[in-house]
C-alpha atoms as a PDB file:
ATOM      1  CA  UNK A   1      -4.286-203.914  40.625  1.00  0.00           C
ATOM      2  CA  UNK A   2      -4.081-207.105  42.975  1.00  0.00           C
ATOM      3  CA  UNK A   3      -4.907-207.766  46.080  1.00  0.00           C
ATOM      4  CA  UNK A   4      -2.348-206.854  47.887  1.00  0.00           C
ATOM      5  CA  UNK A   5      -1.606-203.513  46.650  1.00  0.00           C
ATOM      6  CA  UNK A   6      -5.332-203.207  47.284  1.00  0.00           C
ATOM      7  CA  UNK A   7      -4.921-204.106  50.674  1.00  0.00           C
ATOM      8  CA  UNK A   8      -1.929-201.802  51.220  1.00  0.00           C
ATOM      9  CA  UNK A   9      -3.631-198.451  49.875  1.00  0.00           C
ATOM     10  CA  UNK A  10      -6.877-199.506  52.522  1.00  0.00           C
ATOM     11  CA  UNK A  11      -3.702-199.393  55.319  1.00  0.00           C
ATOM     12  CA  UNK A  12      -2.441-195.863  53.947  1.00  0.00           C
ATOM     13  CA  UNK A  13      -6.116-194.457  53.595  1.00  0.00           C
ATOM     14  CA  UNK A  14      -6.922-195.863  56.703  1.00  0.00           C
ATOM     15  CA  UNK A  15      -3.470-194.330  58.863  1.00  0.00           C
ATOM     16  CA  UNK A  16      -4.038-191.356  56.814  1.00  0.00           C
ATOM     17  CA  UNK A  17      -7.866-190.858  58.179  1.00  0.00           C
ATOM     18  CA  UNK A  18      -6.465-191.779  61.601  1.00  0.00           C
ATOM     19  CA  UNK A  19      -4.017-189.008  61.852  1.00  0.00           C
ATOM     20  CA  UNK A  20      -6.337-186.377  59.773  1.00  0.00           C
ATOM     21  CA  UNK A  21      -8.493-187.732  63.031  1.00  0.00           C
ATOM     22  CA  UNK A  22      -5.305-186.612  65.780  1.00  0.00           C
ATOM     23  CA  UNK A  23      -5.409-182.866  64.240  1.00  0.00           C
ATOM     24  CA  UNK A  24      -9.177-182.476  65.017  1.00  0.00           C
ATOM     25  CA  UNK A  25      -8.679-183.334  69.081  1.00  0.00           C
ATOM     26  CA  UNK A  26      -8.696-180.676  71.007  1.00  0.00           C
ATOM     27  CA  UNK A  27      -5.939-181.923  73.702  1.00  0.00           C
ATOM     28  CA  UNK A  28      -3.185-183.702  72.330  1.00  0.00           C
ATOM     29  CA  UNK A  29      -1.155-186.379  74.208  1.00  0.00           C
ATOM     30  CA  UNK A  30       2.751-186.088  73.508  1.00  0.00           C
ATOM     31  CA  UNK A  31       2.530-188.610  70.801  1.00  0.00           C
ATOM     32  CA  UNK A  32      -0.237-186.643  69.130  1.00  0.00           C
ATOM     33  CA  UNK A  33       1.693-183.134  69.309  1.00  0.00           C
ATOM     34  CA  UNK A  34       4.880-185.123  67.704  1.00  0.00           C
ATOM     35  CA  UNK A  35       2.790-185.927  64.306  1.00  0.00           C
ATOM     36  CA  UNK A  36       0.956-182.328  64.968  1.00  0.00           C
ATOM     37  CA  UNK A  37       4.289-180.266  65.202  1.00  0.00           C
ATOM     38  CA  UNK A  38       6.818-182.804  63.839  1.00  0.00           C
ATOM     39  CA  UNK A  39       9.023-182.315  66.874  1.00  0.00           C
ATOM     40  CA  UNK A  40      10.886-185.012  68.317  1.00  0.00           C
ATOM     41  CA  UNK A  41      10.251-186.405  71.325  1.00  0.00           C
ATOM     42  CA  UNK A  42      13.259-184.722  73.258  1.00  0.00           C
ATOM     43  CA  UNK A  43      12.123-181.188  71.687  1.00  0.00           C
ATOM     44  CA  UNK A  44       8.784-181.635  73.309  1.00  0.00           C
ATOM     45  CA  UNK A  45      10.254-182.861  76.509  1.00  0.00           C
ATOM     46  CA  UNK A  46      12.509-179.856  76.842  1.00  0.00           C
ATOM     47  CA  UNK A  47      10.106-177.097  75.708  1.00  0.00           C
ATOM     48  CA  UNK A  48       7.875-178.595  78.344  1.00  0.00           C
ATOM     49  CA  UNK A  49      10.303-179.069  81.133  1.00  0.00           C
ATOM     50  CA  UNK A  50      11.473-175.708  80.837  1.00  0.00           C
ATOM     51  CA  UNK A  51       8.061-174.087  80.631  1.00  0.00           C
ATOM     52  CA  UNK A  52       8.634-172.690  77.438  1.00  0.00           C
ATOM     53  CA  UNK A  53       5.451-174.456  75.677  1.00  0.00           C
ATOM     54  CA  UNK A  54       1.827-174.489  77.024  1.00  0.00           C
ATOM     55  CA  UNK A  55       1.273-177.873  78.342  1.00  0.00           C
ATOM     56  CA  UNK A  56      -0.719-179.821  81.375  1.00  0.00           C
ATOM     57  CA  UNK A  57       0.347-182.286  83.689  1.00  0.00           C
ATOM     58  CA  UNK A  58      -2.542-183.814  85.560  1.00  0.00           C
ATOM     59  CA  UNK A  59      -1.061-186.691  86.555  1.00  0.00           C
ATOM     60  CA  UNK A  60       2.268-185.335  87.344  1.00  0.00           C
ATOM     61  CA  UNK A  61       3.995-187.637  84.763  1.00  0.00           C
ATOM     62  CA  UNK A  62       1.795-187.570  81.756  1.00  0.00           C
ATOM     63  CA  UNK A  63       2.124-184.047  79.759  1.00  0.00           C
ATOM     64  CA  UNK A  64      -0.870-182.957  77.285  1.00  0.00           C
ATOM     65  CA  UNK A  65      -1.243-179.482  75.069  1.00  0.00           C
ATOM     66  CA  UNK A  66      -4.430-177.899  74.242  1.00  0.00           C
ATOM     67  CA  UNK A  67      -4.300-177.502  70.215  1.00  0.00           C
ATOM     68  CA  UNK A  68      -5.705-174.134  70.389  1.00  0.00           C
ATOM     69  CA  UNK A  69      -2.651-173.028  72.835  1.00  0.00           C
ATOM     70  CA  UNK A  70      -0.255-174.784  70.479  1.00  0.00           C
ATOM     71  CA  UNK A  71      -1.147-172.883  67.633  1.00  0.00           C
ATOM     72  CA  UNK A  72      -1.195-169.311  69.212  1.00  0.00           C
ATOM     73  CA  UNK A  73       2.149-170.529  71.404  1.00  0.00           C
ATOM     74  CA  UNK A  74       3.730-171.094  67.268  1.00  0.00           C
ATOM     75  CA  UNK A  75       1.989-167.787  65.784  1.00  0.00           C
ATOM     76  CA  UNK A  76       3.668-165.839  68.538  1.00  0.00           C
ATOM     77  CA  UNK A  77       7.178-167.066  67.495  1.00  0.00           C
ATOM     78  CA  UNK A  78       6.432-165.556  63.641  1.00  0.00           C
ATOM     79  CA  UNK A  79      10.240-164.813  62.599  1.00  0.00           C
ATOM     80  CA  UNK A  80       9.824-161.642  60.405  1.00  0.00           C
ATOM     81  CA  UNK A  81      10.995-161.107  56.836  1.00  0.00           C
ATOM     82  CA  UNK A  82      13.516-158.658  55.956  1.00  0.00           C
ATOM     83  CA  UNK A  83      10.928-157.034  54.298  1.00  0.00           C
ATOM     84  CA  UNK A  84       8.401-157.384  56.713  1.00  0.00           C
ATOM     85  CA  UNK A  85      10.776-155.111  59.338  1.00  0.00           C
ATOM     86  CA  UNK A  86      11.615-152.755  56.647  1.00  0.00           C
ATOM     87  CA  UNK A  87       8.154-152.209  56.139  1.00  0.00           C
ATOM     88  CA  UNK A  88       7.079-152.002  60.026  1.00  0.00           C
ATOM     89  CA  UNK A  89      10.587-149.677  60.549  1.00  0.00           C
ATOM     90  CA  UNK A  90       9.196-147.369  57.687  1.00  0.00           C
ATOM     91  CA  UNK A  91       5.834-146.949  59.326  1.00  0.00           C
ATOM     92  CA  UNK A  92       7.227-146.044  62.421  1.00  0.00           C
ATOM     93  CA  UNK A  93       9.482-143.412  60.916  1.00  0.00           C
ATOM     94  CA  UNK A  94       6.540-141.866  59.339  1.00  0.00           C
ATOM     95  CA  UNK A  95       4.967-141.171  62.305  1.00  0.00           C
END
């Protein structure tokens, strides 16, 4: 291996550490919920402008998300199986 591919991989391990370092913030700056969620920039911004996503706006310009809201705002938008309302229809007929 040579230098420079040496040098390279350092780069990768270090970006790699970096973001691994995003996901363990608690609030996440717009940037930081793009590389969390992988949703564009214009996704975020219309989520948020509609009130649709759980955000902050201290500043009135600058939007952050709390990570813990992020993830229970995405669990609450679970799109069931076909076998998962089968199942939950069944119950409920049983009763």
């Amino acid at each position: 291996m040579n230098k420079v591919n040496i040098m390279q991989e350092i780069r990768d391990l270090k970006m790699m550490i970096m973001r691994g370092n995003h996901f363990q913030k608690q609030i996440f700056t717009k940037k930081n919920l793009m590389d969390y969620t992988s949703f564009s920039e214009s996704t975020i911004h219309k989520l948020s402008s509609k009130n649709l996503i759980p955000h902050y706006k201290p500043t009135n310009g600058a939007l952050f998300f709390d990570r813990e809201e992020i993830v229970e705002w995405i669990r609450e938008h679970k799109v069931y199986s076909d076998e998962e309302v089968l199942s939950k229809f069944s119950k409920q007929l049983k009763k």
